[in-house]
C-alpha atoms as a PDB file:
ATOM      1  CA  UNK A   1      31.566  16.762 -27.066  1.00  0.00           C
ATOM      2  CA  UNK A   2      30.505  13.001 -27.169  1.00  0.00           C
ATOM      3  CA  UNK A   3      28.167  11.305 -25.116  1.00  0.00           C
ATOM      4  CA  UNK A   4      29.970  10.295 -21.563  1.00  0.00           C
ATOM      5  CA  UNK A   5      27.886   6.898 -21.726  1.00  0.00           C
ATOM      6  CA  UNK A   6      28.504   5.895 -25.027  1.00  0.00           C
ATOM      7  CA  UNK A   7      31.059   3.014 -24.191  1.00  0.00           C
ATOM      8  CA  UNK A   8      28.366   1.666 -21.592  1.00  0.00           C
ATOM      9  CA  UNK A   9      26.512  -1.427 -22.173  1.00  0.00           C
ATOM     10  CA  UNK A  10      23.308   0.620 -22.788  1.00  0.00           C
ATOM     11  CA  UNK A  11      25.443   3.210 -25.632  1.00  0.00           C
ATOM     12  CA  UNK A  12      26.251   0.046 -27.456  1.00  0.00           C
ATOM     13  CA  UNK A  13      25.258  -3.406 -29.041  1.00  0.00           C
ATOM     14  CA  UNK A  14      26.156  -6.138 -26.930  1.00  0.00           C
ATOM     15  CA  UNK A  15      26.106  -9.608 -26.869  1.00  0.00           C
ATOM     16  CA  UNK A  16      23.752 -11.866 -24.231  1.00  0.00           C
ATOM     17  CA  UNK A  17      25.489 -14.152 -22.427  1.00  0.00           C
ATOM     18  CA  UNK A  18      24.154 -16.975 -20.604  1.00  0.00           C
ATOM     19  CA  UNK A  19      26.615 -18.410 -18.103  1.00  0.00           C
ATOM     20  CA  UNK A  20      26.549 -16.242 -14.981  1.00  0.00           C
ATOM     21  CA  UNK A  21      29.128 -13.407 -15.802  1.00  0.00           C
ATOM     22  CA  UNK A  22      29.405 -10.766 -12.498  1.00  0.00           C
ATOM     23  CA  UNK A  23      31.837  -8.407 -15.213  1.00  0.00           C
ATOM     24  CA  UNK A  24      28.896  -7.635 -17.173  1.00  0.00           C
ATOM     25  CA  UNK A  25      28.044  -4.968 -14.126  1.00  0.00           C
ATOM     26  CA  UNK A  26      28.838  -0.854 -15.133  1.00  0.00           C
ATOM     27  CA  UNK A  27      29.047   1.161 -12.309  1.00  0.00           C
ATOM     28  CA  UNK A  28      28.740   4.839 -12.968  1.00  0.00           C
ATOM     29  CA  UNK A  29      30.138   7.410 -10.527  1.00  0.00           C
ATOM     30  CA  UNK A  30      27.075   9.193  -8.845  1.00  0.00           C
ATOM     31  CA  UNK A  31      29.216  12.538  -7.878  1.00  0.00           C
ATOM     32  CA  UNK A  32      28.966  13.286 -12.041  1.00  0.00           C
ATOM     33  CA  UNK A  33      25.795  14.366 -11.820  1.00  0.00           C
ATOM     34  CA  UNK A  34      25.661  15.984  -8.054  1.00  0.00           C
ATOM     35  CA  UNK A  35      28.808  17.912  -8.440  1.00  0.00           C
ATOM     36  CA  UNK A  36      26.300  19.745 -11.485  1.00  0.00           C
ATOM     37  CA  UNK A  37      23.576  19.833  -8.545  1.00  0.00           C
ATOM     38  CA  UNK A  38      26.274  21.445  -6.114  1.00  0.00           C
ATOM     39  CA  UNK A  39      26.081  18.753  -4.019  1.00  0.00           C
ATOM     40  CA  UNK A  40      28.641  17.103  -1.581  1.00  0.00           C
ATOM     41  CA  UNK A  41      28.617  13.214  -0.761  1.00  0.00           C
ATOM     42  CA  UNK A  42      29.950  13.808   2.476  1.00  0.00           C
ATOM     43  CA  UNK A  43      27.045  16.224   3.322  1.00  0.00           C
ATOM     44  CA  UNK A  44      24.037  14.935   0.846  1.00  0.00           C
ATOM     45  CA  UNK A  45      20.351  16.687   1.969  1.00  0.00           C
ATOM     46  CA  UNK A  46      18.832  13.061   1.827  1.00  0.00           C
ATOM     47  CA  UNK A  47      18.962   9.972   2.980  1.00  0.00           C
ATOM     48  CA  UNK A  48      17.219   6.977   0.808  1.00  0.00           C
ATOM     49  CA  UNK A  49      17.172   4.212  -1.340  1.00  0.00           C
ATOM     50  CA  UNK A  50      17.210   3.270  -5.355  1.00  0.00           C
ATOM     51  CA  UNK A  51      14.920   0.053  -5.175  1.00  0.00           C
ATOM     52  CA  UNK A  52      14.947  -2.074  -8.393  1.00  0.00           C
ATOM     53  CA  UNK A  53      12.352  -4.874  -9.250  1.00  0.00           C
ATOM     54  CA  UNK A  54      13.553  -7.375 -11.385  1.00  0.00           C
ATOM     55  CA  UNK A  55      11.095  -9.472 -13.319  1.00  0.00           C
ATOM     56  CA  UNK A  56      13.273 -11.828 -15.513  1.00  0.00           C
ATOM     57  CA  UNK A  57      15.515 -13.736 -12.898  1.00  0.00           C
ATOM     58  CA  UNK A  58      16.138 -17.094 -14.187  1.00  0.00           C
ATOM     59  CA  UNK A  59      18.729 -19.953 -13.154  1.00  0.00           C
ATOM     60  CA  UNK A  60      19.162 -23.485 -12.903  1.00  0.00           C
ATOM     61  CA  UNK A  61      18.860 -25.979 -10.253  1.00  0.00           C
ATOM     62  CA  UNK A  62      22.090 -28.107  -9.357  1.00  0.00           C
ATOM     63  CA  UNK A  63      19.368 -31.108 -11.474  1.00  0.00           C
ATOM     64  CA  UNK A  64      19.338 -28.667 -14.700  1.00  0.00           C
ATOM     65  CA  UNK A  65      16.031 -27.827 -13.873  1.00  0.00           C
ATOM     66  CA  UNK A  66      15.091 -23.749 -14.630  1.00  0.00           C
ATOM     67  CA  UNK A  67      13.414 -22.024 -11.479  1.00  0.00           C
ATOM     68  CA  UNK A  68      12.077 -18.368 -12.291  1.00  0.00           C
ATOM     69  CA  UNK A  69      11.923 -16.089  -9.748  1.00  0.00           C
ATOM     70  CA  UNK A  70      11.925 -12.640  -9.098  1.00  0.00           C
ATOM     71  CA  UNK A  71      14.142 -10.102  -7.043  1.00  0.00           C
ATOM     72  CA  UNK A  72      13.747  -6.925  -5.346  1.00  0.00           C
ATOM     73  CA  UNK A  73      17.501  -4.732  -5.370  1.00  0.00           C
ATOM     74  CA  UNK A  74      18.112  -2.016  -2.490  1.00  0.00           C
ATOM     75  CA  UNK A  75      20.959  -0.030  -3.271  1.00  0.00           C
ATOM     76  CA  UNK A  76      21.732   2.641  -0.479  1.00  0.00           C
ATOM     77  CA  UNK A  77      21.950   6.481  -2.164  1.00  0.00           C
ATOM     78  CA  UNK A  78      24.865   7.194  -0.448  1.00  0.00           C
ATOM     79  CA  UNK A  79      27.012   4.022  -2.223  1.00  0.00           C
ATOM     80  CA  UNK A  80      29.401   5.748  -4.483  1.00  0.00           C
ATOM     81  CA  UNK A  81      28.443   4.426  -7.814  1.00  0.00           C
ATOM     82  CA  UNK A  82      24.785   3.450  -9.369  1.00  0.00           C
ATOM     83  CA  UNK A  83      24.619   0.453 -11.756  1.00  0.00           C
ATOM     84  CA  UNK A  84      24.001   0.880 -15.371  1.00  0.00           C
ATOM     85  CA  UNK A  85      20.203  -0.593 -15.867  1.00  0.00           C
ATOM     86  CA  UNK A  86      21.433  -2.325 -19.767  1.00  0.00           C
ATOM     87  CA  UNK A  87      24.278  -3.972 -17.495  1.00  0.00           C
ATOM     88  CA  UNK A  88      22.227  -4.778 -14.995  1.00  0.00           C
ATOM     89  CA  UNK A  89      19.834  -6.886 -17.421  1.00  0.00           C
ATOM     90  CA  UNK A  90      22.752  -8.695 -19.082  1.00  0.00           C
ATOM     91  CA  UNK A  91      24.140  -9.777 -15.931  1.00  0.00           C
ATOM     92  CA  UNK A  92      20.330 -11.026 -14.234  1.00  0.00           C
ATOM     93  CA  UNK A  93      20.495 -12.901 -17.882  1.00  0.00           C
ATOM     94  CA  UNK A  94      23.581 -14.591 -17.317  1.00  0.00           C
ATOM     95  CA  UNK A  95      22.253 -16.264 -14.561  1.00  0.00           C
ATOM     96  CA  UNK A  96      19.889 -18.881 -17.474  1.00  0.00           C
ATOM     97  CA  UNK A  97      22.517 -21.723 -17.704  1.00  0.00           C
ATOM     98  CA  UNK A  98      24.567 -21.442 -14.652  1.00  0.00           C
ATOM     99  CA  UNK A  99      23.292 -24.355 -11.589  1.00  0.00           C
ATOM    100  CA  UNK A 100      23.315 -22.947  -7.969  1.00  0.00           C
ATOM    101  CA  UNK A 101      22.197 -24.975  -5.174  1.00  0.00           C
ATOM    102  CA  UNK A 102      19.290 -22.879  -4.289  1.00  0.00           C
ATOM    103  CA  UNK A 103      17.693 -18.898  -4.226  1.00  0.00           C
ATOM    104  CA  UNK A 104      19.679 -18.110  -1.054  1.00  0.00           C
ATOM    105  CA  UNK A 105      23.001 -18.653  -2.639  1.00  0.00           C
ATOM    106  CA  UNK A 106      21.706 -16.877  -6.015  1.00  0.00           C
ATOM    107  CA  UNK A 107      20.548 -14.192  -3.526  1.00  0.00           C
ATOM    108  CA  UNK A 108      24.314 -14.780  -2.086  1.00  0.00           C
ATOM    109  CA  UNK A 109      25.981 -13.937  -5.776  1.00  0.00           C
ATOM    110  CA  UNK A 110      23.822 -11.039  -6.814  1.00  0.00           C
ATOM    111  CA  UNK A 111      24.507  -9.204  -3.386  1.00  0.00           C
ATOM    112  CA  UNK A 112      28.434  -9.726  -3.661  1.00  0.00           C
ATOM    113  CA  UNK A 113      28.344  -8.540  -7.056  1.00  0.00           C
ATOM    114  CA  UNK A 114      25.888  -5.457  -6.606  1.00  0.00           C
ATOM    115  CA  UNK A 115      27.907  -4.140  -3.543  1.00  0.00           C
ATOM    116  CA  UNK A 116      31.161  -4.734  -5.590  1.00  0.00           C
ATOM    117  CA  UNK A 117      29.692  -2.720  -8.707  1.00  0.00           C
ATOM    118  CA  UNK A 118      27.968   0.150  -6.604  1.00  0.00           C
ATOM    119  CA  UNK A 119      30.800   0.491  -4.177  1.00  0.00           C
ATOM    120  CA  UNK A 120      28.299   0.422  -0.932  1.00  0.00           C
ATOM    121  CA  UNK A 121      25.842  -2.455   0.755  1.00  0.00           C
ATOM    122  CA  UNK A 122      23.198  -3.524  -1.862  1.00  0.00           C
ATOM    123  CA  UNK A 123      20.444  -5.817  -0.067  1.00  0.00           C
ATOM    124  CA  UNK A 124      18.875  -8.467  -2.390  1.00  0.00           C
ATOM    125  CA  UNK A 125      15.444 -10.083  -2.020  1.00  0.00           C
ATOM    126  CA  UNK A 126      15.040 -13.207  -4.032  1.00  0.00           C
ATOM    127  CA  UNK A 127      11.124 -14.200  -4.196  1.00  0.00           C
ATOM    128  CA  UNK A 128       8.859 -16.659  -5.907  1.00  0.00           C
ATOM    129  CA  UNK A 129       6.250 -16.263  -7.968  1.00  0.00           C
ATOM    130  CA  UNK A 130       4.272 -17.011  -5.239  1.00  0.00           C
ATOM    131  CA  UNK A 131       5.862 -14.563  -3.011  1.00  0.00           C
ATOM    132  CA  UNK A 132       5.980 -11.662  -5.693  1.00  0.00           C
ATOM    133  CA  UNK A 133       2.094 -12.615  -6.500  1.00  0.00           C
ATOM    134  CA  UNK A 134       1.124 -11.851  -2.855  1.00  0.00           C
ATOM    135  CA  UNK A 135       2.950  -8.311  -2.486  1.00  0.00           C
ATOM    136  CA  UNK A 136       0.373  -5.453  -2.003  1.00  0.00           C
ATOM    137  CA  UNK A 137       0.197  -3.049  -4.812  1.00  0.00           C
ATOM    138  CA  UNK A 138       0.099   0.688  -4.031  1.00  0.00           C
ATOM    139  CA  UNK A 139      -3.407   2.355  -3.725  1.00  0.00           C
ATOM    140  CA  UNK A 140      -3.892   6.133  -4.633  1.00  0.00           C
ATOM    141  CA  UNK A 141      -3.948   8.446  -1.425  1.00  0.00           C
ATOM    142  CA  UNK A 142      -3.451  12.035  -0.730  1.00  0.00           C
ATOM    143  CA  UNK A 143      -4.168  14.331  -3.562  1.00  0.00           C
ATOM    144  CA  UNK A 144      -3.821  13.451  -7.574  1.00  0.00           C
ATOM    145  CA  UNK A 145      -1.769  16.415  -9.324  1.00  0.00           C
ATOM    146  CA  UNK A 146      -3.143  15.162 -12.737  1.00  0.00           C
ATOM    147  CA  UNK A 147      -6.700  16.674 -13.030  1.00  0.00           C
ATOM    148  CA  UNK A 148      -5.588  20.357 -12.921  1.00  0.00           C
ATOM    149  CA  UNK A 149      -6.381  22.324 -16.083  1.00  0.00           C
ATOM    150  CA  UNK A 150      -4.003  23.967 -17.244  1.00  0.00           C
ATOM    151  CA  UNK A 151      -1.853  25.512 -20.465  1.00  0.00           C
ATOM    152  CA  UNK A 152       1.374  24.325 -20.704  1.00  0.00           C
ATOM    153  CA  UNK A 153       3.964  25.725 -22.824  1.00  0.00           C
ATOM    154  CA  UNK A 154       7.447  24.404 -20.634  1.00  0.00           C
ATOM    155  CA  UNK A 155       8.539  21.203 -21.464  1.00  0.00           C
ATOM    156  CA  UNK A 156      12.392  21.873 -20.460  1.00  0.00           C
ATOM    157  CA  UNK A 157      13.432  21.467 -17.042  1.00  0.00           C
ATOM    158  CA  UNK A 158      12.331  24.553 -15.385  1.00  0.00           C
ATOM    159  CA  UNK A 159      12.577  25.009 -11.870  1.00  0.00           C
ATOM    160  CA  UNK A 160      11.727  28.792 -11.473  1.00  0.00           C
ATOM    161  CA  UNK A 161       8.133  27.442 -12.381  1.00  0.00           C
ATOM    162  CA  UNK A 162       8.048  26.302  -8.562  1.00  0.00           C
ATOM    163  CA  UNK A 163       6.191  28.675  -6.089  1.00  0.00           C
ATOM    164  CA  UNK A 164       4.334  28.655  -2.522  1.00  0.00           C
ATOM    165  CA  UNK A 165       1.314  30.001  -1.526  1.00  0.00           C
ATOM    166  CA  UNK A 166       0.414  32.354   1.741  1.00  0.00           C
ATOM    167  CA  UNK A 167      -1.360  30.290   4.674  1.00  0.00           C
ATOM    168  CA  UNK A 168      -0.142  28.735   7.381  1.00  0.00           C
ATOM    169  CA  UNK A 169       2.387  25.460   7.572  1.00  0.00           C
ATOM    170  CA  UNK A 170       0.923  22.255   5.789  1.00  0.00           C
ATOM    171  CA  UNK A 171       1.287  18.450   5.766  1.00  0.00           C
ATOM    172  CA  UNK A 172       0.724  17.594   2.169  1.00  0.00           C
ATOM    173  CA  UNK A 173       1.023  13.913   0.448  1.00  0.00           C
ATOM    174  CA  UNK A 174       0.725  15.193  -3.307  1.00  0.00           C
ATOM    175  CA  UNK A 175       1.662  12.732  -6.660  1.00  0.00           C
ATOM    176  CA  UNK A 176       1.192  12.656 -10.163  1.00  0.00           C
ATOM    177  CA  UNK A 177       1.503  10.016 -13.165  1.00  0.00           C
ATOM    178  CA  UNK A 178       2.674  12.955 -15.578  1.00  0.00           C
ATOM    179  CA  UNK A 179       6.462  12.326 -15.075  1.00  0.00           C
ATOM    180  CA  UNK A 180       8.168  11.820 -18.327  1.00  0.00           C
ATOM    181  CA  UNK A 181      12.304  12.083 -18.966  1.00  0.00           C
ATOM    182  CA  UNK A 182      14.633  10.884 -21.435  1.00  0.00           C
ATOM    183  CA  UNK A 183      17.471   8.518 -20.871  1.00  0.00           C
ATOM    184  CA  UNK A 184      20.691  10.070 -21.394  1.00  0.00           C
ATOM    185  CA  UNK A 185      22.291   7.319 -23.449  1.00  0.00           C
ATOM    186  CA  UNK A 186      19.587   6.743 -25.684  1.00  0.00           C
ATOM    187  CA  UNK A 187      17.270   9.799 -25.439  1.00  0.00           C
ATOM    188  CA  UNK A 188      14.085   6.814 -25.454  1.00  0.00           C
ATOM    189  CA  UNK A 189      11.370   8.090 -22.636  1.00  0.00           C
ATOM    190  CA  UNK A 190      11.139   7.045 -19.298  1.00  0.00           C
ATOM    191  CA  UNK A 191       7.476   6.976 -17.794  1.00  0.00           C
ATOM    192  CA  UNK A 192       7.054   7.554 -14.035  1.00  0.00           C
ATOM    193  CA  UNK A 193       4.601   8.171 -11.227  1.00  0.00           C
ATOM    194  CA  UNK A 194       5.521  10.977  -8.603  1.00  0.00           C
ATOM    195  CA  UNK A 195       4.735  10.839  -5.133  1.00  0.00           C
ATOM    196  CA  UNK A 196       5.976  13.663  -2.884  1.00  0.00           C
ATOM    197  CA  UNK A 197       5.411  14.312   0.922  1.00  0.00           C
ATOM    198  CA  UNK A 198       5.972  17.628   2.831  1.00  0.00           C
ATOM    199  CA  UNK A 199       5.776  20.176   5.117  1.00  0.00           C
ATOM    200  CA  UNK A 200       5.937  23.719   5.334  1.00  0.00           C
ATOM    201  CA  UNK A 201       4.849  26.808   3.557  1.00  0.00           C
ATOM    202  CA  UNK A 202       1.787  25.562   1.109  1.00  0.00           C
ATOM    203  CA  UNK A 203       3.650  24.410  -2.593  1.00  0.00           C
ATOM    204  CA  UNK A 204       1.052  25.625  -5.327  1.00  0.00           C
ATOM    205  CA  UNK A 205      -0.213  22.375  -7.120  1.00  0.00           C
ATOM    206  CA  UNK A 206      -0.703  23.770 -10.216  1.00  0.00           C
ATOM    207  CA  UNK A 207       3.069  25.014 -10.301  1.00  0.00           C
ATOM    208  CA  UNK A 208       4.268  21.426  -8.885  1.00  0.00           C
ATOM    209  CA  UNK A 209       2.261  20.333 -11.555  1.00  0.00           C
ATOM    210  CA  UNK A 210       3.941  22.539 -14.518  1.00  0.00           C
ATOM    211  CA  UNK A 211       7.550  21.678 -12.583  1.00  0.00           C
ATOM    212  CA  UNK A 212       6.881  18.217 -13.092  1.00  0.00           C
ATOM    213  CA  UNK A 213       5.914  18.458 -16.480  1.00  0.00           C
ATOM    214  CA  UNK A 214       9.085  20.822 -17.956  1.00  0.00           C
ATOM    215  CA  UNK A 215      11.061  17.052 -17.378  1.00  0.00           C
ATOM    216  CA  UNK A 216       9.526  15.774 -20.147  1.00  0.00           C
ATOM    217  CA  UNK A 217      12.698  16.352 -22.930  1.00  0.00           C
ATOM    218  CA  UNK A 218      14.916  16.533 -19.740  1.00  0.00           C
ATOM    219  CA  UNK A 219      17.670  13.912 -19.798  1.00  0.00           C
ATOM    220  CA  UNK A 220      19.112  12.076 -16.486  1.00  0.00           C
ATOM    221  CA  UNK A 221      18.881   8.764 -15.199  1.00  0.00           C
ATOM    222  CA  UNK A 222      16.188   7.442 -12.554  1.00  0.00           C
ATOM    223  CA  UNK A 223      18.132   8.275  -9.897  1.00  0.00           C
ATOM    224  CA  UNK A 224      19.228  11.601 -10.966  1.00  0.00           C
ATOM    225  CA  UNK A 225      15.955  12.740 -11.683  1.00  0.00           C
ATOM    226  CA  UNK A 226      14.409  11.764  -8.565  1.00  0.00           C
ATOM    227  CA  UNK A 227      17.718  13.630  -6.176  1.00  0.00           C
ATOM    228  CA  UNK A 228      16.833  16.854  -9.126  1.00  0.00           C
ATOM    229  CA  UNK A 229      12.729  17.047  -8.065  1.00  0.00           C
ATOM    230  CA  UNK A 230      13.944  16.798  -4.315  1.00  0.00           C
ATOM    231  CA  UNK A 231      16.744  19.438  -4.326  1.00  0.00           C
ATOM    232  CA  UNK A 232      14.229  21.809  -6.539  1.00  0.00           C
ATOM    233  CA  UNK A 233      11.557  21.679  -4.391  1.00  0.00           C
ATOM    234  CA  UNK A 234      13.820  22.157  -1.263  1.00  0.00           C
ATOM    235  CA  UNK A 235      15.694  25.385  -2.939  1.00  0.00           C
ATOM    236  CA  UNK A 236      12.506  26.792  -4.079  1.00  0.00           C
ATOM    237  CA  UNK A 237      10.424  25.614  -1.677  1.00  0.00           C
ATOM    238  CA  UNK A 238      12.348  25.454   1.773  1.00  0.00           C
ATOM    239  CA  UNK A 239       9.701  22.740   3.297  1.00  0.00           C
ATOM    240  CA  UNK A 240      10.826  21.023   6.440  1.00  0.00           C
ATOM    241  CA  UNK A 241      10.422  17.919   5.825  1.00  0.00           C
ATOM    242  CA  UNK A 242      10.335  16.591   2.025  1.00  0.00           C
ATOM    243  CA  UNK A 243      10.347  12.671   0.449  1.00  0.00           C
ATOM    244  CA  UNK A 244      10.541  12.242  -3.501  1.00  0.00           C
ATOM    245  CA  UNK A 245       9.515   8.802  -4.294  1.00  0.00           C
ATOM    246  CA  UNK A 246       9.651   8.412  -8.429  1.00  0.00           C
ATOM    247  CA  UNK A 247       7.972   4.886  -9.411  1.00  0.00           C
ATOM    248  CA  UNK A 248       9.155   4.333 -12.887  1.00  0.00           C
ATOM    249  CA  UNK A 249       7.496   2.225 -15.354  1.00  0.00           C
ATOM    250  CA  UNK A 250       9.891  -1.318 -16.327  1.00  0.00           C
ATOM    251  CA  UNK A 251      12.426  -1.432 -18.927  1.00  0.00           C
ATOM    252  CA  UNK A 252      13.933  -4.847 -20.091  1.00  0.00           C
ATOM    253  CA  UNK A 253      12.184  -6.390 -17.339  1.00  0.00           C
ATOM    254  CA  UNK A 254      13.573  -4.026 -14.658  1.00  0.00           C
ATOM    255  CA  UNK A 255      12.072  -1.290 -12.817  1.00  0.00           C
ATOM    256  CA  UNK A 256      13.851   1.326 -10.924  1.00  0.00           C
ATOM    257  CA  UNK A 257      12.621   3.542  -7.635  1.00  0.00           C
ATOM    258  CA  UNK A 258      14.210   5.927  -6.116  1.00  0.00           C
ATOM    259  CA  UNK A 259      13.565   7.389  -2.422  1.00  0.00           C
ATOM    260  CA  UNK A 260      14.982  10.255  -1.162  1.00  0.00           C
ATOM    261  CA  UNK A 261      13.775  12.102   1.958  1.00  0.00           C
ATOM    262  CA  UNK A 262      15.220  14.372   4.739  1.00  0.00           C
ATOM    263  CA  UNK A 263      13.092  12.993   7.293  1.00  0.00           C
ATOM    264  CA  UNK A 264      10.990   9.374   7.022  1.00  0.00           C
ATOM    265  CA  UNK A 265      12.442   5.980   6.246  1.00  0.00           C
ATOM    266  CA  UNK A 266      11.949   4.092   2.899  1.00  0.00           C
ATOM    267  CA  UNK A 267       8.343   3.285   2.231  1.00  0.00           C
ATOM    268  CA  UNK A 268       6.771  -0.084   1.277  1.00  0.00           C
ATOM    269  CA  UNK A 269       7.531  -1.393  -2.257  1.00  0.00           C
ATOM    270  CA  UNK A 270       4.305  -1.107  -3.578  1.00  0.00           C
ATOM    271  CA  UNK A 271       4.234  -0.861  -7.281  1.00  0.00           C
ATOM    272  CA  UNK A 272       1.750   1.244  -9.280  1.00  0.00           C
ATOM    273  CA  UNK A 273      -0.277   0.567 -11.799  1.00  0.00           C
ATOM    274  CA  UNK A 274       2.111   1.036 -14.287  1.00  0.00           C
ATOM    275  CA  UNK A 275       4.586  -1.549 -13.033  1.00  0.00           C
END
């Protein structure tokens, strides 16, 4: 059978275009990969966001002069499609040689196009440099995963490896830097940081920590996963409450973060050190 993605912008070579270009977007159908999760759109676990930084945004003022910039992209996880991240980057660059008036009616563009592509509202945040320069950057808290010593011989996805512990109910803010997948047009490895919230019956750190790990030859996109961790935990788990925030590291100038909880509303944008 051949790869699903292979006529995508990311499964093939493509030429960079310059004048702005809104059919360079590739939507791909999120119910692919949760009918294989058992999930139903019209009853998804989760609420939550896929927020995407974009670091290259570049256009041209109505004199010819270039203004950089850069954007932040919410795209709600119940729109029906997600955008192809190579797509994506060819239609940010497409923007170079095209003259709008100002950032509010590039902003204007890339949110009529995003919504059109993902099939659902997509809110866009055009910022300066000045702007982006002054946004907080996310500072370690609750308890690192990382330092645990332990053999690991799992590096498929594995989600048997998750178990709780005896004690009484538990508020836990747990992440690790350890997250590694592959991308499932290209098989190259996506780098992420963890961050996961709960309560309920105590999760066993080191086997969160093992879980985490058995993605590392796994293949899925960002979003996919990030919506995999949460509906593992939650099957083997059963917490109450539960947030999976995955902060993954930038790829042609594009990072992507998906937030899925059952109970709290999106978090800051904060990036990580990584970002």
């Amino acid at each position: 059978m051949g790869n699903p993605f292979s006529d995508t912008p990311l499964g093939r070579k493509t030429d960079y275009l310059d004048q702005y270009t809104p059919s360079l977007l590739c939507p791909i159908p999120r119910w692919d990969a949760r009918e294989a999760l058992e999930m139903a759109d019209a009853h998804l676990p989760f609420h939550g966001m896929d927020v995407w930084n974009a670091y290259e945004l570049s256009w041209l003022d109505n004199r010819g002069k270039p203004v950089v910039a850069m954007a932040e992209i919410r795209v709600s996880c119940t729109s029906r499609n997600l955008v192809e991240s190579k797509s994506l980057k060819l239609y940010l660059n497409s923007f170079a040689n095209t003259r709008f008036a100002d950032r509010r009616a590039v902003q204007q563009a890339m949110e009529k196009d995003l919504s059109s592509a993902a099939d659902g509202a997509v809110e866009v945040r055009v910022l300066t440099l000045e702007e982006a320069a002054r946004q907080p950057m996310w500072e370690a808290q609750g308890t690192a995963l990382d330092h645990i010593d332990l053999d690991i011989d799992q590096f498929e996805h594995d989600a048997s490896l998750l178990m709780t512990e005896q004690g009484p109910e538990r508020t836990e803010l747990l992440y690790s830097h350890l997250l590694r997948s592959r991308c499932p047009v290209t098989a190259q490895p996506d780098w992420a940081t963890v961050i996961i919230r709960y309560t309920g019956t105590p999760i066993s750190h080191a086997s969160l920590l093992r879980y985490l790990i058995s993605f590392r030859n796994h293949n899925g996109f960002h979003e996919q996963v990030v919506e995999q961790i949460f509906l593992d935990i939650q099957r083997e788990c059963a917490p109450r409450h539960l947030s999976v925030n995955g902060r993954f590291t930038r790829r042609g100038g594009l990072d992507i973060n998906p937030f899925r909880s059952n109970f709290e509303e999106l978090p800051p944008n904060l990036r990580v050190v990584r970002q």
